[in-house]
Protein backbone atom coordinates (compact mmCIF):
# COMPACT_ATOMS: atom_id res chain seq x y z
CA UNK A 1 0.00 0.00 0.00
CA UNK A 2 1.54 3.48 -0.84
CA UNK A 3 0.35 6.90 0.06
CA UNK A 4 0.04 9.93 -2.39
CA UNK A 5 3.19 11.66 -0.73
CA UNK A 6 6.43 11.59 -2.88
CA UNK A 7 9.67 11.11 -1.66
CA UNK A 8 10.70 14.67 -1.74
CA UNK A 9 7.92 15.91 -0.19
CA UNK A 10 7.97 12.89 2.56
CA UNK A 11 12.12 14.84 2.95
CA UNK A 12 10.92 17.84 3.46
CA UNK A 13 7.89 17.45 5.67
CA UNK A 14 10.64 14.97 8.12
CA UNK A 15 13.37 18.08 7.87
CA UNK A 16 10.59 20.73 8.84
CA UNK A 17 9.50 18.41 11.50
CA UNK A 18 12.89 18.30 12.92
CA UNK A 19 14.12 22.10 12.05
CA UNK A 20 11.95 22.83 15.03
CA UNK A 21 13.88 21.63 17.73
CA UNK A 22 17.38 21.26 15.94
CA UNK A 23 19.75 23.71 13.75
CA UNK A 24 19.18 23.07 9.60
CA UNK A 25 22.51 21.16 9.52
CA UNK A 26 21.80 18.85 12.07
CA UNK A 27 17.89 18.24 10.71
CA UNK A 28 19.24 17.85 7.41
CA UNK A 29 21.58 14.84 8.92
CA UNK A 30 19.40 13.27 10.81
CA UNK A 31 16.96 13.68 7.45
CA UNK A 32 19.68 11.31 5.80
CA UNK A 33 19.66 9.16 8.42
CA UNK A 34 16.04 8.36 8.28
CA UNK A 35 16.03 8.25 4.85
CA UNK A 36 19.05 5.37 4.50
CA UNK A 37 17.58 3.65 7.61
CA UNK A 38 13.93 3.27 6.60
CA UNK A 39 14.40 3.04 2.30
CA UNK A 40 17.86 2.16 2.38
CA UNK A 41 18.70 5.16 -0.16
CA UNK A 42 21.16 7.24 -0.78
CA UNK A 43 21.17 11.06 -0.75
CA UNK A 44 21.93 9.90 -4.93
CA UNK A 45 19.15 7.76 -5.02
CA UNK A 46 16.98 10.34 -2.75
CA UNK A 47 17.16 12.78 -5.87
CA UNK A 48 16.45 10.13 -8.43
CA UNK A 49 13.88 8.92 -7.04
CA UNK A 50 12.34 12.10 -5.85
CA UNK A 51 9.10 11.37 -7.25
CA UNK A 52 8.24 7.93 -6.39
CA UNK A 53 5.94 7.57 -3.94
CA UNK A 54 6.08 6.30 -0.18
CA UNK A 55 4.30 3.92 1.46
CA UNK A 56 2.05 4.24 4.90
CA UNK A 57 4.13 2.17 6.52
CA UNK A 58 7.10 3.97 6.06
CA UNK A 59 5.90 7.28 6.76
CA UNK A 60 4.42 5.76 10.07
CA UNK A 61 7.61 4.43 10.94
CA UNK A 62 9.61 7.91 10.38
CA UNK A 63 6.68 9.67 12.09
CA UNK A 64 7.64 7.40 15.33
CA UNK A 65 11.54 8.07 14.82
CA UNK A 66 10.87 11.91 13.87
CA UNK A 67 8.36 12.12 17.41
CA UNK A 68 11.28 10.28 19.52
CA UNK A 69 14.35 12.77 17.87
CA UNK A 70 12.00 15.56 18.93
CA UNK A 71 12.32 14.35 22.77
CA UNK A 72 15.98 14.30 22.14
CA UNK A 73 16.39 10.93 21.73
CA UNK A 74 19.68 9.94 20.32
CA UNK A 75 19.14 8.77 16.93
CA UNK A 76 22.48 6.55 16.99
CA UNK A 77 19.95 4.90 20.19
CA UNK A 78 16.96 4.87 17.91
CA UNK A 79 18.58 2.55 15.20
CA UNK A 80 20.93 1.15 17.43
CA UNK A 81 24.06 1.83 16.14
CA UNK A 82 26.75 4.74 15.67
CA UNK A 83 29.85 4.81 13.07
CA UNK A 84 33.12 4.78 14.58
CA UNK A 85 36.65 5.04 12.78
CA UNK A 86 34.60 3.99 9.42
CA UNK A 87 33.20 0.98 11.65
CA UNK A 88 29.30 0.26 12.52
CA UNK A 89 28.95 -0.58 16.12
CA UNK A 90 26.35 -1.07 18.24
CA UNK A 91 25.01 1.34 20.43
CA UNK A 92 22.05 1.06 23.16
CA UNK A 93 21.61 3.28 26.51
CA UNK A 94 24.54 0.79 28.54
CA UNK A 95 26.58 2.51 26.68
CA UNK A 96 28.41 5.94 25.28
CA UNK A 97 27.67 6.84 22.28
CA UNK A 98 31.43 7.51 20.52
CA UNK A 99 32.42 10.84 19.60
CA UNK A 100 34.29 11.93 17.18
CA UNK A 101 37.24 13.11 19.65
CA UNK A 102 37.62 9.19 20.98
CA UNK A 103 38.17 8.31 16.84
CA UNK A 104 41.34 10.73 17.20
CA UNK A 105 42.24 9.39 19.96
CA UNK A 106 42.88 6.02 18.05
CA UNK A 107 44.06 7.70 15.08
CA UNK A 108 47.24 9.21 17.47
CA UNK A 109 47.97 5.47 19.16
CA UNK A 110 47.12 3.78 15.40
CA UNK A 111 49.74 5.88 13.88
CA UNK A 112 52.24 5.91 16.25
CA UNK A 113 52.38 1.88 16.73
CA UNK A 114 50.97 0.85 13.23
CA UNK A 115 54.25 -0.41 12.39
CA UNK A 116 54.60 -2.80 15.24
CA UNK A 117 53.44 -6.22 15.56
CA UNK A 118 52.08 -7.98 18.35
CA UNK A 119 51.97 -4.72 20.72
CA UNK A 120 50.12 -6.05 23.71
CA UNK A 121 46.93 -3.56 24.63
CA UNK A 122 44.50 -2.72 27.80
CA UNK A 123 41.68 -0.28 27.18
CA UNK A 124 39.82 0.64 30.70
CA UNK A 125 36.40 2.01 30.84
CA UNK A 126 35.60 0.77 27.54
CA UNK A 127 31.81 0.74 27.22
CA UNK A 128 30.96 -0.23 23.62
CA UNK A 129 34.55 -2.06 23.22
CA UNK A 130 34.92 1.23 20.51
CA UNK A 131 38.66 1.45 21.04
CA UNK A 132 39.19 -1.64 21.69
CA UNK A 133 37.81 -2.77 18.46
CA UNK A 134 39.09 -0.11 16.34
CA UNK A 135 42.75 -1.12 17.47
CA UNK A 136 41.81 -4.91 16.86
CA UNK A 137 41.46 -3.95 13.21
CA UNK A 138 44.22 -0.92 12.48
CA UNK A 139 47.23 -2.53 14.72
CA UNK A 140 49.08 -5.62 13.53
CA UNK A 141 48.00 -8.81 15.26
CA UNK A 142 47.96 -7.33 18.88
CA UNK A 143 46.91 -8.76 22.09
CA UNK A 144 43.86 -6.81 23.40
CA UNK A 145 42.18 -6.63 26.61
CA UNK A 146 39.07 -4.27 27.77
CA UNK A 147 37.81 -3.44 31.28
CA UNK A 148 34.61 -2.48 32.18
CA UNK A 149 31.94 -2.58 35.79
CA UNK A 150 29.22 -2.44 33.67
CA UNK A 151 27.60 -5.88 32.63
CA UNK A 152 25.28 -4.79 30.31
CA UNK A 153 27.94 -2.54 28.69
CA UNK A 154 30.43 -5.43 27.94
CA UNK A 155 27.61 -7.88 26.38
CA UNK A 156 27.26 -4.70 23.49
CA UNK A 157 31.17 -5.13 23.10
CA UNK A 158 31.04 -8.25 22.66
CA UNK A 159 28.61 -7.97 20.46
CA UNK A 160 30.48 -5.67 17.94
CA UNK A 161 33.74 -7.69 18.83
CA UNK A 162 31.92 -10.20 17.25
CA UNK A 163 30.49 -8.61 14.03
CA UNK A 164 33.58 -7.08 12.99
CA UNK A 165 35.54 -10.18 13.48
CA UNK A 166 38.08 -9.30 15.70
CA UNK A 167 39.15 -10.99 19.33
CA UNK A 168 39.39 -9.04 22.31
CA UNK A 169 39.44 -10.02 25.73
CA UNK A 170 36.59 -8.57 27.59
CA UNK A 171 36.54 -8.44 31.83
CA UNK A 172 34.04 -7.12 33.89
CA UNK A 173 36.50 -5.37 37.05
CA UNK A 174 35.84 -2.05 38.91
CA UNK A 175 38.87 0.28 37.94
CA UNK A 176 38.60 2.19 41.48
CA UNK A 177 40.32 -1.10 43.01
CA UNK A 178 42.57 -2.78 40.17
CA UNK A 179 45.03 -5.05 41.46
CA UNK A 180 48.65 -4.10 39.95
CA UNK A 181 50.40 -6.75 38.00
CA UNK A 182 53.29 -8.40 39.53
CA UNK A 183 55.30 -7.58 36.34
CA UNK A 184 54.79 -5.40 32.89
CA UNK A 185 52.41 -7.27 30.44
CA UNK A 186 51.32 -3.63 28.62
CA UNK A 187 52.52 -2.13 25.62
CA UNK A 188 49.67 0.45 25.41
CA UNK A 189 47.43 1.44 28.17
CA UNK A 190 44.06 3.66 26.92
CA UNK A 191 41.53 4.97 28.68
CA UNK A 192 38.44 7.43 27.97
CA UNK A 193 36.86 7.23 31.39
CA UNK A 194 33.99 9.24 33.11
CA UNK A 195 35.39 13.03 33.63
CA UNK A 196 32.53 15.49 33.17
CA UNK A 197 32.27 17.18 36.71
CA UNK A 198 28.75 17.68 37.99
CA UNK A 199 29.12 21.03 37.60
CA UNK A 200 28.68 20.96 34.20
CA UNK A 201 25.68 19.46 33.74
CA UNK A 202 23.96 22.68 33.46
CA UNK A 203 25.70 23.38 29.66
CA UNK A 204 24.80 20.03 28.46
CA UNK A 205 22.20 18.50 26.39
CA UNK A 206 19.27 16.71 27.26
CA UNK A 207 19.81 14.27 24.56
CA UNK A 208 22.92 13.70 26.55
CA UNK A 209 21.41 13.81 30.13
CA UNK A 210 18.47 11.97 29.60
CA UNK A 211 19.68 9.11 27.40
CA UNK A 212 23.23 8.64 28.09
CA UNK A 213 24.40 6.70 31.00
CA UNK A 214 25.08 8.87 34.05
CA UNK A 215 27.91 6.03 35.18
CA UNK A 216 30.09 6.58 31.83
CA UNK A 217 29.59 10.30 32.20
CA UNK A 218 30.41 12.15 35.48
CA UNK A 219 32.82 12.27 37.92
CA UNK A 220 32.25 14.45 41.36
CA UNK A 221 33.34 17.89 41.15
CA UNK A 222 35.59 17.41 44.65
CA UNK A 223 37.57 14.26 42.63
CA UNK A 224 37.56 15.21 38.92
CA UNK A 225 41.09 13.03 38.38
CA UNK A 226 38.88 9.91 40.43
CA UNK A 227 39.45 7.30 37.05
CA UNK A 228 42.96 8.69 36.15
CA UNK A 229 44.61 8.61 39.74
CA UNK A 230 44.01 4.43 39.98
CA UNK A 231 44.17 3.87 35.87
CA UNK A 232 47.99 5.85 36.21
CA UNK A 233 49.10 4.12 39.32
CA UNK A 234 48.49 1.16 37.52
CA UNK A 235 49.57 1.64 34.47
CA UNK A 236 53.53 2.87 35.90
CA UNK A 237 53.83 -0.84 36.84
CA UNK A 238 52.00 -2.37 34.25
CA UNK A 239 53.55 -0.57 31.42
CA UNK A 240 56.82 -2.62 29.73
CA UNK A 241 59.72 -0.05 29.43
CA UNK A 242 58.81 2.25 26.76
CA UNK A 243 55.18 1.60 26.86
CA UNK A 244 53.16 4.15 26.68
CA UNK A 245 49.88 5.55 28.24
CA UNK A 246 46.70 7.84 26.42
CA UNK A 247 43.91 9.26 28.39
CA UNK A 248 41.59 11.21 26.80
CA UNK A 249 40.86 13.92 29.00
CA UNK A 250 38.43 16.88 30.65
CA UNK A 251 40.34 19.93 28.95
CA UNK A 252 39.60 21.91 32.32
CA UNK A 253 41.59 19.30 33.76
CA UNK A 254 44.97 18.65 31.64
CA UNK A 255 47.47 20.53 34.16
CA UNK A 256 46.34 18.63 37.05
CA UNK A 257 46.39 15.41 34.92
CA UNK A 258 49.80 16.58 33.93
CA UNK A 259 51.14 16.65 37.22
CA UNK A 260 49.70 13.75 38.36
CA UNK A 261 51.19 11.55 35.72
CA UNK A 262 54.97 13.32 36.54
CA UNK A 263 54.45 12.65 39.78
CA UNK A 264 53.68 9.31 39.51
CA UNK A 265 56.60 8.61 37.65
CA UNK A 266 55.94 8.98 33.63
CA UNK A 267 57.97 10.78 31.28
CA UNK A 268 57.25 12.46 28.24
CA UNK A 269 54.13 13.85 29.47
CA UNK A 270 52.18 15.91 26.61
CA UNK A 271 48.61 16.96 25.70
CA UNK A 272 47.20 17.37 21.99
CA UNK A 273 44.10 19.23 21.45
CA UNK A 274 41.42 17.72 19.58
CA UNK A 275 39.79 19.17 16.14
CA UNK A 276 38.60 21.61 17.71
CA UNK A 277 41.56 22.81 19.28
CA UNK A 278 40.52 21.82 22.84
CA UNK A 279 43.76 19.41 25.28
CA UNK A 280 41.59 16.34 24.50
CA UNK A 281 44.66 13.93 25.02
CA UNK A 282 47.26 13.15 27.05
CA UNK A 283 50.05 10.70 26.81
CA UNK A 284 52.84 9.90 28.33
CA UNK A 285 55.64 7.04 28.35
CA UNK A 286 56.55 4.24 31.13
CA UNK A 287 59.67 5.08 33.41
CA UNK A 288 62.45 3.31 31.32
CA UNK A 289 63.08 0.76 34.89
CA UNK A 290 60.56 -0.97 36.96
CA UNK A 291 61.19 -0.96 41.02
């Protein structure tokens, strides 16, 4: 059964629809989305076949996804799943969804180890297994492992472990109480834990605050460093000789991360800012001994 509505209007009735609660850029996006999620089209094939017509069903089913976006609803929630360093993962509310910054973040560690081979890897706080994966696939045969409290968080990263074909050893430990390995196993310790302070959540978004997971978001304003402190401490021992460590970071926060990591005992401490020029990411390399 069709309707009398043709594709191009059925575009511009979802777009109007959304250019009420969002800017044009972001309606026109999410427009896309809809449009490849419910037809499977192209913005191509969305001008070719401008005139065709669409059916009931489908204009039910984007009136339902349109009426969810508008109570700022993640749409990456919505359809379940988010693209991440040219990968499709799966997304659902146990779980971040990943940012563009994080994709950096792998692009720095990806091009400064690429040409190594069997780099061993631990990724804390890793909610949808994003990093994790996305090093399974650009590094050369490494040896991954991924740390996470949440339950429900690490089934999702298994999942897209699993559909992209990679192996990564997930554990469900609290990162507030690791135990510290006897000796170095680690060539590369990441980490993009909580570190929004409560006192921000007055600038954020509600698609952010009412969707996201609180847990994988915010970090009391008295203990802002509360993830880094244990992950660091940790990662000095755990860290072979040369290894090297990458947080991304609160930019409020990098000169007190900074000083943290000297004083526990790192070298080479830098930040890089992030596309948009912000200290997203800090990094820093193991002492060259182990006590």
């Amino acid at each position: 059964m069709t309707s009398d509505i043709k594709l191009k209007d059925f575009i511009a009735g979802v777009k109007q629809r959304l250019s009420a609660a969002y800017p044009a850029g972001e309606a026109d996006a999410m427009t896309r989305v809809i449009v490849e999620e419910l037809l499977h089209y192209t913005p191509v094939d969305a001008v070719l076949k401008s005139d065709e017509p669409v059916s009931g069903y489908i204009s039910g089913r984007a009136d339902e996804v349109v009426s969810r976006l508008l109570g700022h609803e993640p749409i990456q929630y919505i359809f379940g799943k988010a693209s991440f360093c040219g990968l499709q993962l799966k997304v659902t509310p146990a779980v971040l969804i990943p940012r563009p910054e994080t994709a950096e973040l792998v692009d720095i560690i990806v091009k400064e180890w690429g040409d190594r081979t069997d780099v061993r890897v631990m990724d804390f706080c890793t909610g949808s297994g994003c990093i994790a994966v996305a090093l399974a696939r650009g590094l050369k045969f490494p040896v991954i492992d991924a740390v996470d409290i949440s339950g429900d968080a690490l089934a999702v990263a298994r999942e897209n472990a699993a559909s992209l074909n990679v192996k990564v050893n997930f554990i469900q430990e609290d990162v507030l109480s690791l135990d510290v390995p006897s000796s170095p196993e680690y060539d590369i310790i990441v980490s993009n834990p909580p570190y929004i302070t409560e006192r921000e959540r007055g600038g954020m978004e509600a698609n952010v605050l009412d969707h996201e997971p609180a847990i994988a978001l915010f970090v009391p304003d008295s203990d802002p460093l509360r993830f880094y402190t244990p992950i660091a401490g940790y990662a000095v021992k755990a860290l072979k000789a040369g290894g090297r460590l990458y947080f991304e970071i609160n930019p409020d926060y990098v000169d007190e991360i900074i000083a943290m990591l000297v004083k526990t005992g790192f070298r080479d401490v830098t930040s890089q800012a992030d596309m948009y020029g912000r200290q997203r990411f800090v990094t820093a390399v193991s002492p060259l001994d182990h006590d």
